[in-house]
Each structure stands twice: as structure tokens, then as C-alpha cells.
N, C-alpha and C. Protein backbone atom coordinates (compact mmCIF):
# COMPACT_ATOMS: atom_id res chain seq x y z
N UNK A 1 0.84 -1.18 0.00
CA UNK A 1 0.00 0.00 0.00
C UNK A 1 0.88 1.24 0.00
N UNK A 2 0.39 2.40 -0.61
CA UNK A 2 1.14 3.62 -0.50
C UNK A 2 -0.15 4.55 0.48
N UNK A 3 0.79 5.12 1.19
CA UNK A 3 0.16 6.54 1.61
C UNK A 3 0.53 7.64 0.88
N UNK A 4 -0.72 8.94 0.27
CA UNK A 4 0.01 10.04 -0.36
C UNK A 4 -0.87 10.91 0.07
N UNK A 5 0.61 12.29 0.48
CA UNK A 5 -0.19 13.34 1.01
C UNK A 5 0.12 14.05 0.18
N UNK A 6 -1.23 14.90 0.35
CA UNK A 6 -1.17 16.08 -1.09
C UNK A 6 -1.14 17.89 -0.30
N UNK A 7 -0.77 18.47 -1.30
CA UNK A 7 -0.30 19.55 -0.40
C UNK A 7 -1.80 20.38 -0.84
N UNK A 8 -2.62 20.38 0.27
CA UNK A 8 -4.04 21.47 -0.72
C UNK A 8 -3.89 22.75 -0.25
N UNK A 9 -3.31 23.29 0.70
CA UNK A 9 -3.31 24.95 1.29
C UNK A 9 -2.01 25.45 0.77
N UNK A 10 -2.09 26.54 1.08
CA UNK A 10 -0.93 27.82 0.65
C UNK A 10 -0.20 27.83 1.62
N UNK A 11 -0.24 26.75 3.13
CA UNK A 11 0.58 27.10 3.99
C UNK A 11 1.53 26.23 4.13
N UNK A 12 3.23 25.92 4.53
CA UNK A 12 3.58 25.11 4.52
C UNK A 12 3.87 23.74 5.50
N UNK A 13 3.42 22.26 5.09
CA UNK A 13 2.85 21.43 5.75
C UNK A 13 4.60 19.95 5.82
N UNK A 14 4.19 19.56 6.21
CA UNK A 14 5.19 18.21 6.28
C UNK A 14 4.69 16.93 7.00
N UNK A 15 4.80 15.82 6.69
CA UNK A 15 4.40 14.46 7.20
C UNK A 15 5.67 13.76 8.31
N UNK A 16 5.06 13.99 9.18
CA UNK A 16 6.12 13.10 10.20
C UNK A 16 5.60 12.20 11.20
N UNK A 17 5.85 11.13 11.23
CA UNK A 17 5.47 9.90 11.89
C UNK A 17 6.14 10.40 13.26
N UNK A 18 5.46 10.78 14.00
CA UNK A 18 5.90 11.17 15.41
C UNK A 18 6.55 10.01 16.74
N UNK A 19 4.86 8.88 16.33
CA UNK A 19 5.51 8.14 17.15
C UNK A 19 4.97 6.87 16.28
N UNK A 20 5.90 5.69 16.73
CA UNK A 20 5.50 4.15 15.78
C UNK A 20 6.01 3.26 16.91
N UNK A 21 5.52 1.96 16.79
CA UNK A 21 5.47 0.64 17.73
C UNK A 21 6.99 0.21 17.50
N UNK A 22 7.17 -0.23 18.38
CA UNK A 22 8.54 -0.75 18.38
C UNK A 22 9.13 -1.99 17.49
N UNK A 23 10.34 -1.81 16.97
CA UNK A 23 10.38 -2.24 15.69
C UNK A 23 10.74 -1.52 14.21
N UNK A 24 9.78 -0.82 14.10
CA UNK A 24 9.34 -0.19 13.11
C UNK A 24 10.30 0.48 12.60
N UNK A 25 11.37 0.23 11.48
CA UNK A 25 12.51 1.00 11.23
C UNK A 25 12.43 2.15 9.60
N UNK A 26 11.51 3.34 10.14
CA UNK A 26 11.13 4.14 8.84
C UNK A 26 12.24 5.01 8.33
N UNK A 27 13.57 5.21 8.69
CA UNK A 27 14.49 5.54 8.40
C UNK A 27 14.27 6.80 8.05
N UNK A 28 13.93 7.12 6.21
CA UNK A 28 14.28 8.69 5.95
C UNK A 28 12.92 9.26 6.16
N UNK A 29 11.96 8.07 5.34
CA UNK A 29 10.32 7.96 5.33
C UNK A 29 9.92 8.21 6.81
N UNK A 30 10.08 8.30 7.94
CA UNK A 30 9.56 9.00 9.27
C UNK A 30 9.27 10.45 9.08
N UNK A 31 9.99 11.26 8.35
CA UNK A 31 10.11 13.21 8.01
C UNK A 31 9.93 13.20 6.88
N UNK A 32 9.28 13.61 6.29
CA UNK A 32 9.15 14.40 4.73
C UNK A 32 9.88 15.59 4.44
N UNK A 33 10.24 15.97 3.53
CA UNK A 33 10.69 17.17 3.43
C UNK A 33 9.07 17.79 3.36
N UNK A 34 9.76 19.28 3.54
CA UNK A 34 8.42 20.47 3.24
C UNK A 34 7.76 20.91 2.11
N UNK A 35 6.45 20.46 2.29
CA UNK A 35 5.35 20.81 1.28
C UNK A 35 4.88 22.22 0.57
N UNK A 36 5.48 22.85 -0.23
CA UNK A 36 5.12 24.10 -0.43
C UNK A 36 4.33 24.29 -1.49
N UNK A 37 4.28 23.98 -2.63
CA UNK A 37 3.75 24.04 -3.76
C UNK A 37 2.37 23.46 -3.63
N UNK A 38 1.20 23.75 -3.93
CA UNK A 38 -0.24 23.24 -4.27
C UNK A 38 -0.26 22.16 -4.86
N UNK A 39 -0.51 20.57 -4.49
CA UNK A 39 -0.51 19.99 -5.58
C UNK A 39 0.59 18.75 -5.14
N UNK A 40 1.90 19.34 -4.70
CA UNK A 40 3.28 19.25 -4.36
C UNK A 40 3.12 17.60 -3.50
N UNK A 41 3.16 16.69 -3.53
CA UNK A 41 2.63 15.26 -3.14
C UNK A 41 3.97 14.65 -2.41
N UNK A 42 3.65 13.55 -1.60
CA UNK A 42 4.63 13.09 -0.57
C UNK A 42 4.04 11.56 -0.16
N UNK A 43 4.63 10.62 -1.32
CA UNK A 43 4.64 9.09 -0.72
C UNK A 43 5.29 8.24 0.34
N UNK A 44 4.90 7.55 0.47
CA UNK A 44 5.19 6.84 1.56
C UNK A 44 4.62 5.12 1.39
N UNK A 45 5.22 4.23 0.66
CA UNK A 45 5.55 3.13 0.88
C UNK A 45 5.30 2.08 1.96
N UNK A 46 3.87 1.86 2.33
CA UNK A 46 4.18 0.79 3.58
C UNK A 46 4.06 -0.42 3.65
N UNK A 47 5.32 -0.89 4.00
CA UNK A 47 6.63 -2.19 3.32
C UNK A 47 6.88 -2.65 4.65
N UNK A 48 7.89 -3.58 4.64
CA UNK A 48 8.42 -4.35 5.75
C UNK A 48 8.93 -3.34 6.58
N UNK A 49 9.27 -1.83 6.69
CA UNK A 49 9.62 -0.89 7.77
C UNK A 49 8.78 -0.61 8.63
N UNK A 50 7.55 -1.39 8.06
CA UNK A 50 6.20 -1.35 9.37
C UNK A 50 5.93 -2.11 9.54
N UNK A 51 6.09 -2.31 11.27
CA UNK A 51 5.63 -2.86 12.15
C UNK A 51 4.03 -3.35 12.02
N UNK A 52 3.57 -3.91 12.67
CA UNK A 52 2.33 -3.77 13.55
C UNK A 52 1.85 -3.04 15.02
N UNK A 53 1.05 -1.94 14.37
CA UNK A 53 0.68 -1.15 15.28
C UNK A 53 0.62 -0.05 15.03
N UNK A 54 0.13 1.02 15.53
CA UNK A 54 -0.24 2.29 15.58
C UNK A 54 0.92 3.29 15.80
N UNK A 55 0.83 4.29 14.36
CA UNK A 55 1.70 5.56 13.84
C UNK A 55 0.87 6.56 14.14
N UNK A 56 1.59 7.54 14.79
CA UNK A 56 1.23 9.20 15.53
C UNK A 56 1.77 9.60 13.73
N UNK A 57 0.80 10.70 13.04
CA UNK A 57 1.56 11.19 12.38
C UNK A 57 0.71 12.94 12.20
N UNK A 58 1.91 13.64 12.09
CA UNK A 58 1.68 14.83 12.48
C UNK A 58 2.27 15.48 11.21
N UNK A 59 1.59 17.22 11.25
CA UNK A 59 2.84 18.35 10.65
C UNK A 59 3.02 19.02 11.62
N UNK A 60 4.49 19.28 11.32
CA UNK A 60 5.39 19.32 12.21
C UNK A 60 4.79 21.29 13.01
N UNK A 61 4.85 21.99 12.01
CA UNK A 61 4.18 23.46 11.89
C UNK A 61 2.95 23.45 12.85
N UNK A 62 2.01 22.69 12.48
CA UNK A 62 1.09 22.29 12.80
C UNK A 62 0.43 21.85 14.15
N UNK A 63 1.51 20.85 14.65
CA UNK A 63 1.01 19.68 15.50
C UNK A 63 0.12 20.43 16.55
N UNK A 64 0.33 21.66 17.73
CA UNK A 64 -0.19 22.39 18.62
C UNK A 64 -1.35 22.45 18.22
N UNK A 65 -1.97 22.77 16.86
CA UNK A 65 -3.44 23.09 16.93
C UNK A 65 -4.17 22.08 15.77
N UNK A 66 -3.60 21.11 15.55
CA UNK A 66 -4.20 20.21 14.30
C UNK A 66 -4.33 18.91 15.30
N UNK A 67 -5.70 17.81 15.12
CA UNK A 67 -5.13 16.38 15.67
C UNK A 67 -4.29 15.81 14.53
N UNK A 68 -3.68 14.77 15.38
CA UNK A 68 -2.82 13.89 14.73
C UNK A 68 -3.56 12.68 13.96
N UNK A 69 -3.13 12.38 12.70
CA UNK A 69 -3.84 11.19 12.19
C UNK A 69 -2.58 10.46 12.52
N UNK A 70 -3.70 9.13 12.80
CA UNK A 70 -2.90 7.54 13.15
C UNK A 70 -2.86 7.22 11.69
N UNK A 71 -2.22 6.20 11.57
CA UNK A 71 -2.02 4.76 10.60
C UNK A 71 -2.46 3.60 11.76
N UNK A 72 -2.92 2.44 11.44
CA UNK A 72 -3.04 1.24 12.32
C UNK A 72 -2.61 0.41 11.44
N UNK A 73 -1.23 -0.33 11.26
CA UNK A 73 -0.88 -1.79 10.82
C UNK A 73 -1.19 -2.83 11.16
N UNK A 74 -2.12 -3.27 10.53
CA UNK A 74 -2.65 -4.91 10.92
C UNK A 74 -2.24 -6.23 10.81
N UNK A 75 -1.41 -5.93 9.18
CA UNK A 75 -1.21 -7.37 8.46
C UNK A 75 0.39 -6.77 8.37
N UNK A 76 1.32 -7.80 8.44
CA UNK A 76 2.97 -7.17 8.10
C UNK A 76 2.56 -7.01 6.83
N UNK A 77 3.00 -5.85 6.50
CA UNK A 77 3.04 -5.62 4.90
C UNK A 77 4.41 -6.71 4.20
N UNK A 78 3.53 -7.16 3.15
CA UNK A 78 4.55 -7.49 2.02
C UNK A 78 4.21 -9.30 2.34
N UNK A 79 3.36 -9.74 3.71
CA UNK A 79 2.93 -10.78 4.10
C UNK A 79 2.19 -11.72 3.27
């Protein structure tokens, strides 16, 4: 499965997996670089670097006044 975030506001946004289950080795894919452009998109691959279990994922700009969307891994990917 891929996750893709799309950039829809004029303000600038970023995808960061704040917190993940232990295990879980997302390496560069944990931080996105910064979303500026309208449109401007940010994949994310979820492969054997995920665990099972529940991802905090936040923007970073953001986090104080936005909730956080989860991910929930059920099945090991790639299983």
C-alpha cells in the first residue's frame, strides 16, 4: 500500500510519523521534506519498515493546533 499526502493549502505542511510501535525502522520515510507548492505530493511506501501497530503522524508546523492522524498496521506488509 502507499500513503500520499497532497499539499491542498498555501501554507507550509510536512508528514512526520511522530511516534511508531517498536520495531518499526522508517528511516528517511519518518520526516518528509516540506510541502510548499499546491498539488506538491509526498509518498510513503508501507513495506516491511512497518511494524504492527499504531503511527502518531503529524505536521510538524502544525502539531499544537491540528489532531494527529494515526495509521493502524494490521497485516505485516509485504505478508
Amino acid at each position: 500500500d502507499t500513503l500520499r499526502f497532497v499539499q491542498r493549502a498555501n501554507a507550509m505542511h510536512n508528514v512526520h510519523f511522530k511516534t511508531h510501535p517498536n520495531g518499526a525502522k522508517l528511516g528517511a520515510a519518518a520526516t518528509s521534506p516540506y510541502l510548499t507548492a499546491l498539488g506538491q505530493a509526498y509518498n510513503v511506501v508501507v513495506d516491511a519498515r512497518f511494524t504492527l501497530g499504531n503511527y502518531e503522524i503529524v505536521c510538524d508546523p502544525h502539531q499544537a493546533i491540528v489532531i494527529p492522524g494515526i495509521l493502524t498496521v494490521l497485516t505485516q506488509p509485504g505478508s
